[in-house]
Protein backbone atom coordinates (compact mmCIF):
# COMPACT_ATOMS: atom_id res chain seq x y z
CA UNK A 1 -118.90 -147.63 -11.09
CA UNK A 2 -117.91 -148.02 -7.58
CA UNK A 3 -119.36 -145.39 -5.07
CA UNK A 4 -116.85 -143.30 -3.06
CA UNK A 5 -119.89 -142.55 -0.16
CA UNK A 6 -118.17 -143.76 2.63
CA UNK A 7 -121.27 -144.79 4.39
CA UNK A 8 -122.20 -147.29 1.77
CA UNK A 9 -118.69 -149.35 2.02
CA UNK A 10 -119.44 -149.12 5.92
CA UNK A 11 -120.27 -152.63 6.99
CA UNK A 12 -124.03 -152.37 8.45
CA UNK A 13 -124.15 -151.92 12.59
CA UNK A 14 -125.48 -154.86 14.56
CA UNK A 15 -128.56 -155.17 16.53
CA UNK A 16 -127.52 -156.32 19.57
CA UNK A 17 -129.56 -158.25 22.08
CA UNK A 18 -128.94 -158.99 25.91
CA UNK A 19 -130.35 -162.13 27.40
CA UNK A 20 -129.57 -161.47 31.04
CA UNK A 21 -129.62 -164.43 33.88
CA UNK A 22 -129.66 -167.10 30.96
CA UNK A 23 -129.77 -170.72 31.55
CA UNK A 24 -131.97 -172.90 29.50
CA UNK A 25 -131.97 -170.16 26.73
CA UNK A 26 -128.69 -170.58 25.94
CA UNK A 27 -128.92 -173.75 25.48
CA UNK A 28 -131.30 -173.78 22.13
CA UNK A 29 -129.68 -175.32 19.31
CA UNK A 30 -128.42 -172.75 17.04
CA UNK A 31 -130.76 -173.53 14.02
CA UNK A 32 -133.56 -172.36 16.56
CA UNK A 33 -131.85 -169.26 16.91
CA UNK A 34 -131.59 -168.22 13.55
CA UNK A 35 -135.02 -167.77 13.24
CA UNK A 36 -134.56 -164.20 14.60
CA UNK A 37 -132.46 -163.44 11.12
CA UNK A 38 -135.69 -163.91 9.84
CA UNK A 39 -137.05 -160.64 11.85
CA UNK A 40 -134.43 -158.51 10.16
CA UNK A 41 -133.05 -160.35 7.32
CA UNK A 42 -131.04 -157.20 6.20
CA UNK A 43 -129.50 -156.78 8.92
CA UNK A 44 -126.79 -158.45 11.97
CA UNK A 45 -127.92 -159.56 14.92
CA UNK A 46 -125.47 -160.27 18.34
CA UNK A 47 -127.39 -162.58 20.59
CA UNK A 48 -125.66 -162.27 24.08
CA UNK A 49 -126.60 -164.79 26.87
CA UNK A 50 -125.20 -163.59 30.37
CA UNK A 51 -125.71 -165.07 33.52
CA UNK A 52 -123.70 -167.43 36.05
CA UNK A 53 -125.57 -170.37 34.83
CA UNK A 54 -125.44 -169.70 31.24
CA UNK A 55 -124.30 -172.88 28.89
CA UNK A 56 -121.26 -173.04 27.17
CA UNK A 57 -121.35 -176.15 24.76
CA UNK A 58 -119.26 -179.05 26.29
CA UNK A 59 -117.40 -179.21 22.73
CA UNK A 60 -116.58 -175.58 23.24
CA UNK A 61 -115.18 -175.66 26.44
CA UNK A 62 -111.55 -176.47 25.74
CA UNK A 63 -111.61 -173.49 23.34
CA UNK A 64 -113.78 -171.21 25.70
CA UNK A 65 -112.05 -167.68 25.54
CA UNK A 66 -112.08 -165.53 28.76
CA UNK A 67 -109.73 -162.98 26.54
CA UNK A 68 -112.19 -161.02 24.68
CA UNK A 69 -114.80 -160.34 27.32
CA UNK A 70 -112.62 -161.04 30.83
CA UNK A 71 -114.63 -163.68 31.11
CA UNK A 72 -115.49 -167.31 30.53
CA UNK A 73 -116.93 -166.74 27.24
CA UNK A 74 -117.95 -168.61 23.59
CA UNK A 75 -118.33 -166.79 20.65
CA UNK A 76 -119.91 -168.72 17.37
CA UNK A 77 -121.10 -167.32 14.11
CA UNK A 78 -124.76 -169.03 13.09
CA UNK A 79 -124.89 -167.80 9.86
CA UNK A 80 -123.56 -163.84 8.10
CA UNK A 81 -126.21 -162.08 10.15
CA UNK A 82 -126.18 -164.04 13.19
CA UNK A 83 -123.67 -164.21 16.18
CA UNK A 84 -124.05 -165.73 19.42
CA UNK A 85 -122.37 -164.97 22.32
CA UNK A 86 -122.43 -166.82 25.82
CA UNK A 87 -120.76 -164.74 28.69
CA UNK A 88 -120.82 -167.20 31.91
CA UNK A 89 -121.09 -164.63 34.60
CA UNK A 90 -122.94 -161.56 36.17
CA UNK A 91 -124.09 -158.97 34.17
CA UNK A 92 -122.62 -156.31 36.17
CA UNK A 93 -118.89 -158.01 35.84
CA UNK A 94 -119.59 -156.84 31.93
CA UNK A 95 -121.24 -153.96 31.45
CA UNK A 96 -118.89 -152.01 31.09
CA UNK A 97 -116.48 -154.47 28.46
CA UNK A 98 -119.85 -154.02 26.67
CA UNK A 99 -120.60 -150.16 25.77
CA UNK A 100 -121.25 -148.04 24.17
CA UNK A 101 -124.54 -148.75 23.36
CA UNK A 102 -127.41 -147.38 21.08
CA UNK A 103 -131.13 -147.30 22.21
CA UNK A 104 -132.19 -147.78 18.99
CA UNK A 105 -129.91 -150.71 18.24
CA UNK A 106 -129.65 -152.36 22.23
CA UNK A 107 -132.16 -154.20 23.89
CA UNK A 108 -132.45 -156.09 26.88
CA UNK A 109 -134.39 -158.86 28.19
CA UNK A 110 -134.55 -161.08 31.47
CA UNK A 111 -137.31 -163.69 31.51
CA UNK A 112 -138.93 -164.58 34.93
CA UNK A 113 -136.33 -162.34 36.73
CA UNK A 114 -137.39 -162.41 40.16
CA UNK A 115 -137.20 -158.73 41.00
CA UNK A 116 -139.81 -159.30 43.81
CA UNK A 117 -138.45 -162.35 45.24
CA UNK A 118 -137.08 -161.95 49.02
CA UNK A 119 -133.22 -160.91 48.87
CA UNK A 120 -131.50 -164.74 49.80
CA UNK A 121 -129.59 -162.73 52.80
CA UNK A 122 -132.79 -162.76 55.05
CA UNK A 123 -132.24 -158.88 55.01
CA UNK A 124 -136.12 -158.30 54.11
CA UNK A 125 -135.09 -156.93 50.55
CA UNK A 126 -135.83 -157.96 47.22
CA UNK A 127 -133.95 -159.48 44.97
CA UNK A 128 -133.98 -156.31 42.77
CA UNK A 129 -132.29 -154.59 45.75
CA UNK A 130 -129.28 -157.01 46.45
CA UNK A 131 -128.81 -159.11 43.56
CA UNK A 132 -130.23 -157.19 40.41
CA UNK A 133 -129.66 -153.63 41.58
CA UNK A 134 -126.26 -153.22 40.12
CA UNK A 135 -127.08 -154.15 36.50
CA UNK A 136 -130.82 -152.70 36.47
CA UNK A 137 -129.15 -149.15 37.42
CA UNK A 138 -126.47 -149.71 34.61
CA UNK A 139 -129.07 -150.68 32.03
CA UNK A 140 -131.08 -147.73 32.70
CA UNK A 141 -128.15 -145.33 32.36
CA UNK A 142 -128.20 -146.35 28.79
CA UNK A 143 -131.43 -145.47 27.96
CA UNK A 144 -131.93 -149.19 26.59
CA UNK A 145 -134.94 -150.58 26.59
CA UNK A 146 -135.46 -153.60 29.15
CA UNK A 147 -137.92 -156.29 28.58
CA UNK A 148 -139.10 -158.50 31.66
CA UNK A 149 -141.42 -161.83 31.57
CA UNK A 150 -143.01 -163.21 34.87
CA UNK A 151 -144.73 -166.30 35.42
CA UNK A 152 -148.26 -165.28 37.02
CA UNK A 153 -149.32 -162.50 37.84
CA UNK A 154 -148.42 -162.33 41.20
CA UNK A 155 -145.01 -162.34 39.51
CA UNK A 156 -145.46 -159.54 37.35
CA UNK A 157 -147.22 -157.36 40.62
CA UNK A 158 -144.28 -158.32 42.50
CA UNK A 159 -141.87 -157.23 40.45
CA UNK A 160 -143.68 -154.03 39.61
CA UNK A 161 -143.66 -153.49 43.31
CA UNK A 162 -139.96 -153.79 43.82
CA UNK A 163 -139.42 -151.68 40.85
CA UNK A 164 -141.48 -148.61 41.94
CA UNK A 165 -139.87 -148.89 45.81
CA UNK A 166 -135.89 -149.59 45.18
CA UNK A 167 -134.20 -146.47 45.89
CA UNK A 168 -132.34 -145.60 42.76
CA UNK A 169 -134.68 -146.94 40.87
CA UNK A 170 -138.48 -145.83 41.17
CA UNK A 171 -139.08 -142.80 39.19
CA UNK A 172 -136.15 -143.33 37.52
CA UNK A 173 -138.20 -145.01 34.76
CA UNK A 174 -140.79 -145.07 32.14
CA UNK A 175 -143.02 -147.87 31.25
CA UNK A 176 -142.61 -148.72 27.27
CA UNK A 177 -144.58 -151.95 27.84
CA UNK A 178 -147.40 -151.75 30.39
CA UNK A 179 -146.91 -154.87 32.60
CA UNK A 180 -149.55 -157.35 31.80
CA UNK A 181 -150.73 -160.37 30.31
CA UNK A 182 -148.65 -162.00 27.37
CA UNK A 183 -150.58 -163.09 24.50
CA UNK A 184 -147.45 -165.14 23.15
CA UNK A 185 -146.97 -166.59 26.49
CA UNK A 186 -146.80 -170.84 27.11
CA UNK A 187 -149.93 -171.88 27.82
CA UNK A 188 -148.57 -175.00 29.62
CA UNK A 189 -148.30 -175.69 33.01
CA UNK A 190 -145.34 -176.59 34.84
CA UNK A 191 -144.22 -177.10 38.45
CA UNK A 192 -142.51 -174.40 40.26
CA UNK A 193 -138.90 -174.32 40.98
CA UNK A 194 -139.38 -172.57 44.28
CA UNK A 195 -142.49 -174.64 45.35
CA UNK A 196 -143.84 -177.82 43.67
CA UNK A 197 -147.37 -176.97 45.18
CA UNK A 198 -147.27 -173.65 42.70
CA UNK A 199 -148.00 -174.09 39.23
CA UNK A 200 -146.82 -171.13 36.60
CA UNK A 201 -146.53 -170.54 32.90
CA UNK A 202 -143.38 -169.49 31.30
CA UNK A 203 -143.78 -165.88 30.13
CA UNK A 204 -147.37 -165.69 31.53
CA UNK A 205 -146.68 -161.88 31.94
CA UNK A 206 -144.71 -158.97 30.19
CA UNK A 207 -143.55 -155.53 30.97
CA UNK A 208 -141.01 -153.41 29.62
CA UNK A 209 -139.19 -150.17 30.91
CA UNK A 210 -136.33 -147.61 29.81
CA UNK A 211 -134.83 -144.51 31.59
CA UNK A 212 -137.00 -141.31 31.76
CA UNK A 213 -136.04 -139.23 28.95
CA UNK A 214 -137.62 -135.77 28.72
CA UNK A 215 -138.58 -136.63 24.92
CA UNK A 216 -138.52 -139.01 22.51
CA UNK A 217 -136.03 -138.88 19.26
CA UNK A 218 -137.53 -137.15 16.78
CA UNK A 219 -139.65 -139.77 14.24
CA UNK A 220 -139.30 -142.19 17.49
CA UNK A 221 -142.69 -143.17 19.49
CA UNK A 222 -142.37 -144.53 22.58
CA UNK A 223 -145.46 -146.61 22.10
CA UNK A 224 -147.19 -148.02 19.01
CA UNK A 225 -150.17 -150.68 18.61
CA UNK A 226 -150.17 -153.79 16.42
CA UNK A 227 -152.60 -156.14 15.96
CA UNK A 228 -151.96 -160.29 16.25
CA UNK A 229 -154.85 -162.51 15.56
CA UNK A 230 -157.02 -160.00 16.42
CA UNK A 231 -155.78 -158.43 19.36
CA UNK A 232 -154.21 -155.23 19.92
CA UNK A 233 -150.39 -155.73 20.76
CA UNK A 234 -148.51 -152.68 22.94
CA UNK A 235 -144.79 -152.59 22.27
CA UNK A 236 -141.84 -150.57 21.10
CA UNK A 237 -141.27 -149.88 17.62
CA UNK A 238 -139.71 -152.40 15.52
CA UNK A 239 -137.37 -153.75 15.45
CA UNK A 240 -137.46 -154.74 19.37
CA UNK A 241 -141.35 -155.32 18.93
CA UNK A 242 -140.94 -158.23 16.61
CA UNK A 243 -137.82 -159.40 18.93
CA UNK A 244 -138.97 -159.58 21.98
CA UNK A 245 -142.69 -161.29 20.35
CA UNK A 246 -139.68 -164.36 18.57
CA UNK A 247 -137.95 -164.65 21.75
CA UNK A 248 -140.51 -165.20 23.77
CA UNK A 249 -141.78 -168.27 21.42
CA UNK A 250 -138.35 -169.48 21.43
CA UNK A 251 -137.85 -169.73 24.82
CA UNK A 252 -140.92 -171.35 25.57
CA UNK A 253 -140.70 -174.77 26.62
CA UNK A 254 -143.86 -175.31 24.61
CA UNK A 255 -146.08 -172.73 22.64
CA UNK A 256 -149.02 -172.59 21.56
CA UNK A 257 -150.99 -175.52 19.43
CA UNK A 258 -150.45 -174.53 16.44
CA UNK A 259 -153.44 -176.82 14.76
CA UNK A 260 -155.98 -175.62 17.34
């Protein structure tokens, strides 16, 4: 017999996750992607890829609708419990098309973001404080968390840096991820964009942050400690933990031998 619990008949809410400043990530072939239906096979995931830069398949672009969003976007459906989204412009431009959100059910992430990188107008600031300052201060206003990748770590220290001196910003915070090194990180070497006498690692380094809150939800930890092959793995609760751990393989331009 047919329940009348109108909670059961509700169709189950989607975990949505923000890929901010994507390029190359949103270019992975879709049956990459729907590996991360494998995290939470029971429930929908939204995979958003924002940025300027981000890639809107060629056969796409004739039906590419800026109606939705306000913007030049492409929406395709992987599979029943997977959605991708590519939103060609600045994150800013569509935060607010974008709310409300959930903590529990929102996450963010920006690999190799450049926080700490000089500002491009030759003020003296940081990139954090002309370029990112407008979406960081959004994003922490909804209590999301936001997961950040750098390259070395002179990378991650810069960033930290910027984040603990932008007005509007430092104190503002907590740290849900201590920044440090990423054990899931590529362990090959490539040539810097910025300087080809600098060599990095995607996703050397990893941090994560959300707005202060004066207490955690109730049956809600900020921190918890897992263990992968052997070593003791700080991160959120799931389901971001296991999220942010697939995304970072995925968007790897090689990981780790897996025959060593």
């Amino acid at each position: 017999m047919p329940s009348n619990d109108i909670r059961l008949s509700r169709p189950p809410v989607p975990v949505r996750i923000f890929v901010l400043g994507a390029r190359a990530e949103s270019s992975l072939p879709p049956d990459v992607l729907k590996q991360l239906s494998h995290v939470l096979p029971r429930a929908p995931i939204h995979l958003f890829f924002i940025g300027p830069e981000a890639v809107i398949p060629p056969a796409a672009r004739s039906a590419t609708n800026d109606k939705v969003y306000g913007v030049p976007s492409h929406t395709r459906i992987s599979n029943e419990n997977l959605t991708l989204t590519t939103l060609q412009c600045d994150y800013s431009d569509i935060h607010d098309s974008l709310g409300p959100f959930d903590p529990y059910l929102d996450v963010f992430f920006a690999f190799s973001p450049g926080f700490g990188f000089p500002a491009e107008d030759g003020s003296g600031r940081t990139q954090l404080e002309t370029n990112w300052l407008s979406s960081v201060l959004s994003i922490l206003e909804t209590k999301c968390a936001l997961f950040c990748t750098g390259f070395s770590p002179s990378d991650v220290e810069r960033d930290v840096v910027a984040l603990d001196k932008s007005e509007g910003i430092k104190g503002e915070f907590d740290w849900l991820l201590t920044p440090g090194e990423n054990v899931f990180g590529s362990e090959k070497w490539e040539v810097a964009e910025f300087d080809p006498r600098v060599a990095v690692k995607t996703n050397w380094g990893i941090y994560g942050i959300r707005c202060v809150r004066s207490s955690p939800a109730p049956g809600h930890a900020r921190l918890t400690v897992r263990r992968y092959k052997g070593e003791a793995v700080r991160g959120p609760r799931r389901p971001a933990l296991d999220i942010w751990i697939l995304l970072q393989q995925l968007t790897h331009h090689r990981t780790k031998d897996r025959f060593s």
